[in-house]
PDB file of N, CA and C in Angstrom:
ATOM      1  N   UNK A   1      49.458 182.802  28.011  1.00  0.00           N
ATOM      2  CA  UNK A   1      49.455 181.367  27.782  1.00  0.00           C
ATOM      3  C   UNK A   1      50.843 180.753  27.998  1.00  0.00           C
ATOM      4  N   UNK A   2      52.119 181.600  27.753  1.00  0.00           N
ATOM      5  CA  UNK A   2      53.006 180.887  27.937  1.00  0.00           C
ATOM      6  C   UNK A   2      53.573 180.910  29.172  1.00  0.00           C
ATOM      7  N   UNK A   3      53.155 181.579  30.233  1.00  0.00           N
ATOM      8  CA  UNK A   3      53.281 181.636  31.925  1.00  0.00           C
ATOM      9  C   UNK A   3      52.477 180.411  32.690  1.00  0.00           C
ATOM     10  N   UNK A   4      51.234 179.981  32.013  1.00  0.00           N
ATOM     11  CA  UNK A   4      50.963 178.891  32.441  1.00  0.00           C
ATOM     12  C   UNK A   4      51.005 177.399  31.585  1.00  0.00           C
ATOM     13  N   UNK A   5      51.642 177.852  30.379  1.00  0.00           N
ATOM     14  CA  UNK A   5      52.511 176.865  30.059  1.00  0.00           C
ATOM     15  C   UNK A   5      53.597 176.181  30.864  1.00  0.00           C
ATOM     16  N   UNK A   6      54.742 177.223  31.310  1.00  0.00           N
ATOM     17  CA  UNK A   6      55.534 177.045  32.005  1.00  0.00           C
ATOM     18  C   UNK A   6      55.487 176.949  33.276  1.00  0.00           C
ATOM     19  N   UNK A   7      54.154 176.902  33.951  1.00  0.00           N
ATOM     20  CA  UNK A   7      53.351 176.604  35.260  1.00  0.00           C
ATOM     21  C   UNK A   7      53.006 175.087  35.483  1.00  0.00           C
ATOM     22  N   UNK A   8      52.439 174.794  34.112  1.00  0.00           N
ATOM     23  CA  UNK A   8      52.216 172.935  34.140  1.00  0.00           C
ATOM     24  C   UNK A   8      53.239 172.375  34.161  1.00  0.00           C
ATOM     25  N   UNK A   9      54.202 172.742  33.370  1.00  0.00           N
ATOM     26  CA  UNK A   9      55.589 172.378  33.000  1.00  0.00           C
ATOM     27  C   UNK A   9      56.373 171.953  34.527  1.00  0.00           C
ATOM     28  N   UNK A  10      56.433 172.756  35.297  1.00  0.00           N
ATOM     29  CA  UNK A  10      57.119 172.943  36.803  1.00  0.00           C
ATOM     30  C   UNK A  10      56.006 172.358  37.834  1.00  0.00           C
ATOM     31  N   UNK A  11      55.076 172.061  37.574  1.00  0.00           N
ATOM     32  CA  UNK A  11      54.378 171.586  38.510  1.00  0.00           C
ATOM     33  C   UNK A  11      54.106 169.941  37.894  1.00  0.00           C
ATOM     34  N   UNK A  12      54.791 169.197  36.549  1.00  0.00           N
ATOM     35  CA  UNK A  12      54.639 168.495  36.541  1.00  0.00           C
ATOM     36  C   UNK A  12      55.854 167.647  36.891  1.00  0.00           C
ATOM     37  N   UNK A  13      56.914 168.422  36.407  1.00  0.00           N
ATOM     38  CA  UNK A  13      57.932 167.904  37.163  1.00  0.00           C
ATOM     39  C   UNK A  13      58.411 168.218  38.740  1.00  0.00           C
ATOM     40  N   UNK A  14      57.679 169.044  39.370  1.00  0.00           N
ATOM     41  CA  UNK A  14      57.625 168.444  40.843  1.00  0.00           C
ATOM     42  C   UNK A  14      57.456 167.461  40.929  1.00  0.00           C
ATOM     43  N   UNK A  15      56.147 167.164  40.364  1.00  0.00           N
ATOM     44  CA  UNK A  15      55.191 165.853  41.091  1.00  0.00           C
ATOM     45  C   UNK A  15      56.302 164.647  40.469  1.00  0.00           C
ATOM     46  N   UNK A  16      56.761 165.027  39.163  1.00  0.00           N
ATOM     47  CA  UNK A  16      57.492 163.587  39.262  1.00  0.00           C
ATOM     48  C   UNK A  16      59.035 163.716  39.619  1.00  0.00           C
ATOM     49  N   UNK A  17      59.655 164.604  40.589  1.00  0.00           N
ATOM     50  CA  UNK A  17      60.488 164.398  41.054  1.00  0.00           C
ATOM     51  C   UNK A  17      60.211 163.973  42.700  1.00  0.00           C
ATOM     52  N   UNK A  18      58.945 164.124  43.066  1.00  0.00           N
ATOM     53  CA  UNK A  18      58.560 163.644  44.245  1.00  0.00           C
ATOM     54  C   UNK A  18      58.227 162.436  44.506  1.00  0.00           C
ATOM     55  N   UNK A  19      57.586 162.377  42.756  1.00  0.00           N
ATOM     56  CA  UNK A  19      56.958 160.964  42.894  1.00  0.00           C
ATOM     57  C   UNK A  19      57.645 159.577  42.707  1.00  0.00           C
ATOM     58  N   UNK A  20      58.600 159.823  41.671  1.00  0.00           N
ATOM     59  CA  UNK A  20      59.517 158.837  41.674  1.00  0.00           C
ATOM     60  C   UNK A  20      60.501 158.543  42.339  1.00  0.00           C
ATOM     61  N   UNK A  21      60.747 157.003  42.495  1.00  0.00           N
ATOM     62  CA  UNK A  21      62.138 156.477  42.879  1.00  0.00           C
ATOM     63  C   UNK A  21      63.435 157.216  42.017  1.00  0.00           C
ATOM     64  N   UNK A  22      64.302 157.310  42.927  1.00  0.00           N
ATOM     65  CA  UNK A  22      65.742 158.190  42.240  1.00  0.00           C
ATOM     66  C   UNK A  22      66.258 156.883  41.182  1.00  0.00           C
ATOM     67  N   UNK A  23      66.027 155.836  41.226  1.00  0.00           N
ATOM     68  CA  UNK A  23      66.841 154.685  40.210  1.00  0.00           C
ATOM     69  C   UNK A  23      65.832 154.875  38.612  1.00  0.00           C
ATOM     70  N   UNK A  24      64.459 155.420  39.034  1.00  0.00           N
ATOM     71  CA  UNK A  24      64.147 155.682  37.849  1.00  0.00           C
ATOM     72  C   UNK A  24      64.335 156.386  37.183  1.00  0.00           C
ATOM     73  N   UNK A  25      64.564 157.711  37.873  1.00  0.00           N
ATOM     74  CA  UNK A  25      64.801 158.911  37.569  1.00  0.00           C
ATOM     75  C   UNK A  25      66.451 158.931  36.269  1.00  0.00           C
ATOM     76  N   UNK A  26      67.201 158.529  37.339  1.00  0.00           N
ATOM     77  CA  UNK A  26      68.571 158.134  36.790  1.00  0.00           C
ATOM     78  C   UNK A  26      68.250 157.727  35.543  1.00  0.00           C
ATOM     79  N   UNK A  27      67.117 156.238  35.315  1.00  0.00           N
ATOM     80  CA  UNK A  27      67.244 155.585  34.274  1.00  0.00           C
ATOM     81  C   UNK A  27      66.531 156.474  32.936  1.00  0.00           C
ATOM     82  N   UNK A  28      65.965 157.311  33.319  1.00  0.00           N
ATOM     83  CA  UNK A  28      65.205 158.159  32.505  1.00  0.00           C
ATOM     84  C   UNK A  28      65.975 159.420  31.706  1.00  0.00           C
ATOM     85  N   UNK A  29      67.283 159.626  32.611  1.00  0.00           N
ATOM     86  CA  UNK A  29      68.001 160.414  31.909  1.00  0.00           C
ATOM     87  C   UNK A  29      69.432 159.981  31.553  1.00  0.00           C
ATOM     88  N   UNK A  30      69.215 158.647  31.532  1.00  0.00           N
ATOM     89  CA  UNK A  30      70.207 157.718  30.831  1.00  0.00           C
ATOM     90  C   UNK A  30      69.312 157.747  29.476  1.00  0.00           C
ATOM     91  N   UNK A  31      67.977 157.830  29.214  1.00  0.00           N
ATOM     92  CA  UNK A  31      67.210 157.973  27.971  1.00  0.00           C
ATOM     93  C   UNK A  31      67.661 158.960  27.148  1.00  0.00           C
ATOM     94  N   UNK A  32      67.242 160.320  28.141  1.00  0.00           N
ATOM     95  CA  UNK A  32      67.543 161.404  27.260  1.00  0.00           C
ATOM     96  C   UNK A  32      68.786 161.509  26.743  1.00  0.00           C
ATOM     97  N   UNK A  33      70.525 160.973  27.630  1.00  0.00           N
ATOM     98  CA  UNK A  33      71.028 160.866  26.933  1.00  0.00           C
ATOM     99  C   UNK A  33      71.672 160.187  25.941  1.00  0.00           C
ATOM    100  N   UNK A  34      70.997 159.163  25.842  1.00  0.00           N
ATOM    101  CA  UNK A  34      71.038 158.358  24.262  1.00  0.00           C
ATOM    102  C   UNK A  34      70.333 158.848  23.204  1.00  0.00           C
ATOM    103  N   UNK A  35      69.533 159.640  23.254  1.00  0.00           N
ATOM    104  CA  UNK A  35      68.729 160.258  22.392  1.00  0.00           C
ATOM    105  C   UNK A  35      69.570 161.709  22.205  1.00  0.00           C
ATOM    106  N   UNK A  36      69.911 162.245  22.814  1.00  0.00           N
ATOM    107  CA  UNK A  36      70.760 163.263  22.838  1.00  0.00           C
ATOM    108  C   UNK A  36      71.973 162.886  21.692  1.00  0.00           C
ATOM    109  N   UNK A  37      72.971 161.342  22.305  1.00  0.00           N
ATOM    110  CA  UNK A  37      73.883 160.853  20.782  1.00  0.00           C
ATOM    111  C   UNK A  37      73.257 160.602  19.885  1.00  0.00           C
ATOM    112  N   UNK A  38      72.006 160.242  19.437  1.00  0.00           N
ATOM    113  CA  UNK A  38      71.348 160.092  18.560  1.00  0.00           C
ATOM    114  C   UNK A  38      71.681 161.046  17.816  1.00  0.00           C
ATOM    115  N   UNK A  39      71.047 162.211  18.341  1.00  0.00           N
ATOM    116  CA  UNK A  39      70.763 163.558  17.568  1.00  0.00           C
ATOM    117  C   UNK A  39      72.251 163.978  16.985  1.00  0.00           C
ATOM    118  N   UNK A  40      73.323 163.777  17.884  1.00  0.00           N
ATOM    119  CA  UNK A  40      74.575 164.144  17.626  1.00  0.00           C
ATOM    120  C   UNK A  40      75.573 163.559  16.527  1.00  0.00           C
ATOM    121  N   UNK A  41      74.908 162.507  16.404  1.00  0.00           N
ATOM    122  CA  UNK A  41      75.427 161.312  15.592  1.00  0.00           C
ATOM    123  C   UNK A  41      74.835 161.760  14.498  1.00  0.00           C
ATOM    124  N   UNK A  42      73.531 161.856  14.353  1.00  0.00           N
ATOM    125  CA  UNK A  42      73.507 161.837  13.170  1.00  0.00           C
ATOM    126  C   UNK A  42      73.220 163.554  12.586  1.00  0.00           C
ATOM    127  N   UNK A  43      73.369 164.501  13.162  1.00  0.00           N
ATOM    128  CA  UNK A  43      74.240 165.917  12.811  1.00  0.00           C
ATOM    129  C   UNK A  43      75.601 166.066  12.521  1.00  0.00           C
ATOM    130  N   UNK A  44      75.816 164.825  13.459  1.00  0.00           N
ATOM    131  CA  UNK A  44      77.339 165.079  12.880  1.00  0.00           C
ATOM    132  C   UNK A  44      77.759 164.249  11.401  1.00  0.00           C
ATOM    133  N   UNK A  45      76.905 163.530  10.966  1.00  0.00           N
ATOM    134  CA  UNK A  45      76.814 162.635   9.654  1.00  0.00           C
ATOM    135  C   UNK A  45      76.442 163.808   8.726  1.00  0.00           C
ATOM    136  N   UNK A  46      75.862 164.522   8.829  1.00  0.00           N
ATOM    137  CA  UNK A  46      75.307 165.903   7.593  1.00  0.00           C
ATOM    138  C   UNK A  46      76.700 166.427   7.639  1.00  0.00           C
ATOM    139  N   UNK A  47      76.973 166.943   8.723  1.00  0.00           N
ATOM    140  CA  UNK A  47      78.322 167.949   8.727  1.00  0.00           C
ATOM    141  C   UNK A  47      79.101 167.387   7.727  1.00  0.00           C
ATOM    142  N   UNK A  48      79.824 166.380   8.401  1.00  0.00           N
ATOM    143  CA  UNK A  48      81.109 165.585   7.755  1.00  0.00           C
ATOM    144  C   UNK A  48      80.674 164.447   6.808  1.00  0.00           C
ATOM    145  N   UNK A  49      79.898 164.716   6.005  1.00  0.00           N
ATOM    146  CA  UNK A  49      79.723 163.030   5.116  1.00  0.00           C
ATOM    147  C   UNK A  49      80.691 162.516   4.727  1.00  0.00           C
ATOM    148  N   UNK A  50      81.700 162.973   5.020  1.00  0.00           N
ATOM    149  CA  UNK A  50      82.679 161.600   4.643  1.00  0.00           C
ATOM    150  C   UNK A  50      83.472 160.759   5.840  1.00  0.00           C
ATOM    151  N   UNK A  51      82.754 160.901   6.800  1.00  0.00           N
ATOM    152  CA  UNK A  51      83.024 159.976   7.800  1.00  0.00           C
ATOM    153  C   UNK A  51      82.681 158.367   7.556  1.00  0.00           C
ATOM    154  N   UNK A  52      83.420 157.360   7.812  1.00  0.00           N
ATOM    155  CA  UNK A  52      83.306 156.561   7.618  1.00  0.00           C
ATOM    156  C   UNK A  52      81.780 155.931   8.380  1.00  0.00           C
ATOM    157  N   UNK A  53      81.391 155.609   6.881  1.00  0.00           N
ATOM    158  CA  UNK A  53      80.036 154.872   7.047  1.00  0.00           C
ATOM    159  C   UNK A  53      79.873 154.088   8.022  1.00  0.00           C
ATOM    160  N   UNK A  54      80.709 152.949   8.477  1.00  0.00           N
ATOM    161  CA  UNK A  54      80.437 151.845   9.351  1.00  0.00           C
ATOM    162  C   UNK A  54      80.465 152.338  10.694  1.00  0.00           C
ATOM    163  N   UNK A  55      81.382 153.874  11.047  1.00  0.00           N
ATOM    164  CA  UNK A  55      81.506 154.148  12.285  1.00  0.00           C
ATOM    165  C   UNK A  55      80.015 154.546  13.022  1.00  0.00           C
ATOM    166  N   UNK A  56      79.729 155.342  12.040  1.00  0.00           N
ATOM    167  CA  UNK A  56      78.092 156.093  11.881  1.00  0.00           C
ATOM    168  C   UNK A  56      76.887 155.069  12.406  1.00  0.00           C
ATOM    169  N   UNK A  57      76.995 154.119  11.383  1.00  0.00           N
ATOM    170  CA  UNK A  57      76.063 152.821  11.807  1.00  0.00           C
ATOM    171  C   UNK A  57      76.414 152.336  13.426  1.00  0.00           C
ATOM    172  N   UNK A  58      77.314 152.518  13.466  1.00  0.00           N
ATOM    173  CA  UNK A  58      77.883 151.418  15.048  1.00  0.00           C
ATOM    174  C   UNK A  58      77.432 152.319  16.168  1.00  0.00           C
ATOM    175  N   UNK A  59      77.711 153.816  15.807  1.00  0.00           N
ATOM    176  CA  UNK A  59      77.233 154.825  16.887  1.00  0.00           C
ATOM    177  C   UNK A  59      75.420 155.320  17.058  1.00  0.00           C
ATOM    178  N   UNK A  60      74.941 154.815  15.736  1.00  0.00           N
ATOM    179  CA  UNK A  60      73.454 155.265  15.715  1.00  0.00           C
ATOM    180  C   UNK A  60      72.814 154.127  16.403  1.00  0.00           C
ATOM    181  N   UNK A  61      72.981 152.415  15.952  1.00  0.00           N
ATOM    182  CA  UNK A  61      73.079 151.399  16.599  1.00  0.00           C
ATOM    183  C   UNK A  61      72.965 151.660  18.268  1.00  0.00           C
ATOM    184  N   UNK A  62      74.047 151.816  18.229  1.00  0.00           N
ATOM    185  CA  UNK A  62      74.409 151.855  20.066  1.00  0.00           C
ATOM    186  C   UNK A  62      73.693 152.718  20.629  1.00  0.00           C
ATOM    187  N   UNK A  63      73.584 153.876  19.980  1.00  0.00           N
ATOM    188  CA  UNK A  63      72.357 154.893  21.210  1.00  0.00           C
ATOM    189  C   UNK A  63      71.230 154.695  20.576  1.00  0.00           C
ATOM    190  N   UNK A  64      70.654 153.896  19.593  1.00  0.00           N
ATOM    191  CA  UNK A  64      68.834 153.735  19.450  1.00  0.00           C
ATOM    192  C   UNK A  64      68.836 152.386  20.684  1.00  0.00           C
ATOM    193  N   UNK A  65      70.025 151.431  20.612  1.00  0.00           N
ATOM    194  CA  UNK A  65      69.824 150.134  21.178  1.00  0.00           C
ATOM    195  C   UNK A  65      70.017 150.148  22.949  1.00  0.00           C
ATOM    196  N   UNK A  66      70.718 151.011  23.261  1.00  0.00           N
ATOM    197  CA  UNK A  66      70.703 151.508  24.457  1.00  0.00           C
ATOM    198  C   UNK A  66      69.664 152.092  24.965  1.00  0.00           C
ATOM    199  N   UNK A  67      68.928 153.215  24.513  1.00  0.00           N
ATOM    200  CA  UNK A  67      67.890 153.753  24.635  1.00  0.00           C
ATOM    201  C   UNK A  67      66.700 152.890  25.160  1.00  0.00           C
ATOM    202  N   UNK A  68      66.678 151.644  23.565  1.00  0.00           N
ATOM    203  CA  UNK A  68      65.525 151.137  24.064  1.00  0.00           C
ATOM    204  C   UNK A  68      65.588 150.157  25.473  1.00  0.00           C
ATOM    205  N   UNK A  69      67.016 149.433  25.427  1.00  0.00           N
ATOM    206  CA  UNK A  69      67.188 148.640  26.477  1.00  0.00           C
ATOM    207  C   UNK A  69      66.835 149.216  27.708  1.00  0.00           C
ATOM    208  N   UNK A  70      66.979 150.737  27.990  1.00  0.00           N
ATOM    209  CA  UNK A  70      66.586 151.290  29.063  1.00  0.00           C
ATOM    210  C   UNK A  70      65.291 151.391  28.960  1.00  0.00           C
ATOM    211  N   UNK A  71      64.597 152.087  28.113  1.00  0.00           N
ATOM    212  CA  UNK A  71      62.780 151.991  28.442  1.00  0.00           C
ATOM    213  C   UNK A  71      62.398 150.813  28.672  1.00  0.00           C
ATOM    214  N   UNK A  72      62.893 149.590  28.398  1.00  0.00           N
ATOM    215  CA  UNK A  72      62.860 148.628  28.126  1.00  0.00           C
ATOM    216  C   UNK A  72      62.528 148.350  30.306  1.00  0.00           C
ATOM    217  N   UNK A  73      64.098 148.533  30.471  1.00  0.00           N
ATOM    218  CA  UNK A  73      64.774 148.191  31.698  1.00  0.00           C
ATOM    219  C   UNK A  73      63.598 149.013  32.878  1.00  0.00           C
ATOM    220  N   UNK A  74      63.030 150.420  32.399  1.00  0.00           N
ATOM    221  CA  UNK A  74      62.223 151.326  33.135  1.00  0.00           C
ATOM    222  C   UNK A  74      61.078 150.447  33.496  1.00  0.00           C
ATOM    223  N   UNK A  75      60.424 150.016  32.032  1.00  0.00           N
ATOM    224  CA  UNK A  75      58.893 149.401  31.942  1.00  0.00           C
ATOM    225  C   UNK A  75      58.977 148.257  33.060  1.00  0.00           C
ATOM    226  N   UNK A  76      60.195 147.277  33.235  1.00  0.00           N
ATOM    227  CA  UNK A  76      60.214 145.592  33.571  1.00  0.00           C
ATOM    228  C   UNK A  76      60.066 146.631  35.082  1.00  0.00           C
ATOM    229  N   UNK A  77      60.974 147.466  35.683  1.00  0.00           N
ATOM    230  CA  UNK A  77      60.560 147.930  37.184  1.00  0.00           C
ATOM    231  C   UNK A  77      59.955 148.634  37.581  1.00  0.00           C
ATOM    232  N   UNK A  78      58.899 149.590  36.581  1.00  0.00           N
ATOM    233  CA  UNK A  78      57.759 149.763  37.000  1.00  0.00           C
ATOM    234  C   UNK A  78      55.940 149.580  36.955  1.00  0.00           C
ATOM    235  N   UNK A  79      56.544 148.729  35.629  1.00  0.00           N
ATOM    236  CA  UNK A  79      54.888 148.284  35.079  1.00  0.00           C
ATOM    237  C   UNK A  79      54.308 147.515  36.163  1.00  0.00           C
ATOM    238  N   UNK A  80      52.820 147.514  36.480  1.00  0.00           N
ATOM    239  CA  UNK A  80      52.335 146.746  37.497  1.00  0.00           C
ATOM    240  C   UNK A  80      52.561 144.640  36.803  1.00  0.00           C
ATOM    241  N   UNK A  81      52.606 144.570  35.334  1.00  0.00           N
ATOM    242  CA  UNK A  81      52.718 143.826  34.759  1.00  0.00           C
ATOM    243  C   UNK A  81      54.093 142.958  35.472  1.00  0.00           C
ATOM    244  N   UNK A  82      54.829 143.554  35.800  1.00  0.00           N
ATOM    245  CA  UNK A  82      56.531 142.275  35.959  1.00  0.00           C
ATOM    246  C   UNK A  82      56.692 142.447  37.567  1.00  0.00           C
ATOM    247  N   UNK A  83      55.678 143.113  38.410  1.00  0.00           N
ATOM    248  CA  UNK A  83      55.692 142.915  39.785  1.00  0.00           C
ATOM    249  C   UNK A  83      56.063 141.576  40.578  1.00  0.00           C
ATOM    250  N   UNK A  84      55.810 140.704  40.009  1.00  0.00           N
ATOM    251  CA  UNK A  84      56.290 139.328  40.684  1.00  0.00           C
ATOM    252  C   UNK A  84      57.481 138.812  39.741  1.00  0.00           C
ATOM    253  N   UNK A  85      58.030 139.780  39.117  1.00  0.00           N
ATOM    254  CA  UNK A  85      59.665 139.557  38.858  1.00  0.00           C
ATOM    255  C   UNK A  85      60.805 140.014  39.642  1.00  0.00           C
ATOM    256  N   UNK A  86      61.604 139.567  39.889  1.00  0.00           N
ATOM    257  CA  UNK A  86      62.968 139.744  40.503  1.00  0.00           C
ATOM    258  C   UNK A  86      63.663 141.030  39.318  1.00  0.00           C
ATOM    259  N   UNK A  87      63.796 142.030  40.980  1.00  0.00           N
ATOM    260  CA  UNK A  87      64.235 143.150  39.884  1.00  0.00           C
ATOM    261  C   UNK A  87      65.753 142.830  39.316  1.00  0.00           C
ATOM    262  N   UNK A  88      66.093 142.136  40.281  1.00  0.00           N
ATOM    263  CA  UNK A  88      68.356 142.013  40.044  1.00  0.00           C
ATOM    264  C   UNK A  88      68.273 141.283  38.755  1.00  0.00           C
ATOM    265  N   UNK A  89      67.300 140.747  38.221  1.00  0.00           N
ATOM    266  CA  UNK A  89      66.999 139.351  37.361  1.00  0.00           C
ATOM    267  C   UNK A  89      66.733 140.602  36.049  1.00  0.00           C
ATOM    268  N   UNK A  90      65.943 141.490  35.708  1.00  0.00           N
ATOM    269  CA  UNK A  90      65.995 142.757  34.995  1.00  0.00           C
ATOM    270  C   UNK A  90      67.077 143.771  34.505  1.00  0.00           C
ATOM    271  N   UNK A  91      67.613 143.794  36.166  1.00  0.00           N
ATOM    272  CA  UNK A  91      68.972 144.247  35.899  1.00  0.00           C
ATOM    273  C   UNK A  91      69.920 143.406  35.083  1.00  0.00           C
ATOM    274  N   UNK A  92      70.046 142.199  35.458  1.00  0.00           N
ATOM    275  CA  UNK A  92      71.002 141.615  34.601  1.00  0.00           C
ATOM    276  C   UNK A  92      70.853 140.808  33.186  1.00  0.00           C
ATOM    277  N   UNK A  93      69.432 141.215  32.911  1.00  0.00           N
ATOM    278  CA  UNK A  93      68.939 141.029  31.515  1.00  0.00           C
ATOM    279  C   UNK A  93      69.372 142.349  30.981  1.00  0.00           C
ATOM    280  N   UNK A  94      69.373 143.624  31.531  1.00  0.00           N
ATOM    281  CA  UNK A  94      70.046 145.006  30.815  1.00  0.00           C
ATOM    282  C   UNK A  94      71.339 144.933  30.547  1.00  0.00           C
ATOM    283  N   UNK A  95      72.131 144.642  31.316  1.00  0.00           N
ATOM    284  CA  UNK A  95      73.095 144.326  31.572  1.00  0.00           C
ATOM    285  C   UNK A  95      74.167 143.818  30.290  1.00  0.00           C
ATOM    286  N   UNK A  96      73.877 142.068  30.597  1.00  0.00           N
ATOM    287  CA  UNK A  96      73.771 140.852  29.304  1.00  0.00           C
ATOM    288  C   UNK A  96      73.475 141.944  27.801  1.00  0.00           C
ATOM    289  N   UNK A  97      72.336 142.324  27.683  1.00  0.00           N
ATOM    290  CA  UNK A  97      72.183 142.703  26.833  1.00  0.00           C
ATOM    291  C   UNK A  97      72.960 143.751  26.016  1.00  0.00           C
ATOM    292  N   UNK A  98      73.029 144.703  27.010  1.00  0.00           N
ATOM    293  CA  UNK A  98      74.153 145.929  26.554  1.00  0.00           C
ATOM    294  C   UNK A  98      75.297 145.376  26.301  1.00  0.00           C
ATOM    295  N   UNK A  99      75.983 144.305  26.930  1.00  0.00           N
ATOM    296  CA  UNK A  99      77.329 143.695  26.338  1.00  0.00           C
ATOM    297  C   UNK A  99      77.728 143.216  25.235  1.00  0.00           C
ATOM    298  N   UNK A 100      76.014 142.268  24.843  1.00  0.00           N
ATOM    299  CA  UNK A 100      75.776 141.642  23.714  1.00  0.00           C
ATOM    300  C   UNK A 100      75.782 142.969  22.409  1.00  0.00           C
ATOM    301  N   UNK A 101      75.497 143.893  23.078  1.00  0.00           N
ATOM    302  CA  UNK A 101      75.018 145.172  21.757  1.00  0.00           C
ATOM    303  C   UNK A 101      76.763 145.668  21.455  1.00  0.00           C
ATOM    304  N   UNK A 102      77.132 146.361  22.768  1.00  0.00           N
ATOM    305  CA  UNK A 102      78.727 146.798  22.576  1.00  0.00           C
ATOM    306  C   UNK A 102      79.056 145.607  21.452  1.00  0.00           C
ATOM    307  N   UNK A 103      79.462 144.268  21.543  1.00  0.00           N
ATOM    308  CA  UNK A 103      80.102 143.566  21.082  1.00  0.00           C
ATOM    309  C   UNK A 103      80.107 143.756  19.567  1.00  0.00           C
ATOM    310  N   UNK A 104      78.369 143.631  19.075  1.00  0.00           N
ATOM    311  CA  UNK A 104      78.104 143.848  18.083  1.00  0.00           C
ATOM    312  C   UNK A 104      78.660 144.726  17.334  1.00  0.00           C
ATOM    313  N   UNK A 105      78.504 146.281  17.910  1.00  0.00           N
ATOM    314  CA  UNK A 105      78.679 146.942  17.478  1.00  0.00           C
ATOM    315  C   UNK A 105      80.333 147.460  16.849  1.00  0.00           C
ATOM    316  N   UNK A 106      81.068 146.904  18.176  1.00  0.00           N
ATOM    317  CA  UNK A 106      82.710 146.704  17.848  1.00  0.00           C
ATOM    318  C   UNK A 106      82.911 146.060  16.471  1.00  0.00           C
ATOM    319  N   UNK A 107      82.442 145.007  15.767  1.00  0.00           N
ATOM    320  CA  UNK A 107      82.273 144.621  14.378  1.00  0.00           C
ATOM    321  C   UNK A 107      82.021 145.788  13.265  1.00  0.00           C
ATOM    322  N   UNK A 108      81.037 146.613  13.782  1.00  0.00           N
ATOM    323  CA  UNK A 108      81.006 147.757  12.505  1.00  0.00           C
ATOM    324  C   UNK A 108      82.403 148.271  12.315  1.00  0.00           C
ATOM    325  N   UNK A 109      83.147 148.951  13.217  1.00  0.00           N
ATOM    326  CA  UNK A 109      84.024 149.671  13.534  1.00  0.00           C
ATOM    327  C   UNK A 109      85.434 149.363  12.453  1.00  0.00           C
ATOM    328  N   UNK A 110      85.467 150.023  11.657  1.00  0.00           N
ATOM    329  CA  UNK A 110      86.905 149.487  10.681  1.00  0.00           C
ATOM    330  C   UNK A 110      87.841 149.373  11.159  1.00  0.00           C
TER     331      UNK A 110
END
């Protein structure tokens, strides 16, 4: 079972390395790695609890808010739903947005 576990596994990511555009692809593992600081961020909050609280918030902030801005950014260029949207117009709603988040987040920061 676990040979053709690892059979679906590789044959599903063929198909979606064939199948997708490379800008999605990219944007998809701009996902994983915000979710990746996620995980890091907040392992590294158990380790050291006495890290300053506000830094913690500003870094968990920034990679949940990044994250979503990208699924976010994935859905607007590939859902059949935003097809008669201007993709540069998506892009620079991600964009805007991520600046607006950095900014924010520079405020936690002591």
């Amino acid at each position: 079972t676990l040979t053709e576990f690892k059979d679906i596994i590789n044959k599903v990511r063929k198909e979606y390395n064939q199948e997708k555009n490379p800008r999605i692809i990219l944007i998809d593992k701009f996902i994983v790695l915000c979710v990746f600081i996620l995980i890091a961020c907040i392992g590294y909050s158990f380790i050291m609890p006495r890290a300053p609280l506000n830094s913690l918030l500003a870094a968990v902030f920034l990679a949940m808010g990044e994250g979503s801005l990208a699924m976010s950014l994935r859905l607007r260029l590939t859902e059949d739903e935003f097809k008669g949207e201007c993709k540069t117009k998506a892009f620079v709603h991600f964009v805007l947005a991520s600046i607006l988040m950095c900014t924010v987040a520079l405020y936690y920061m002591p």
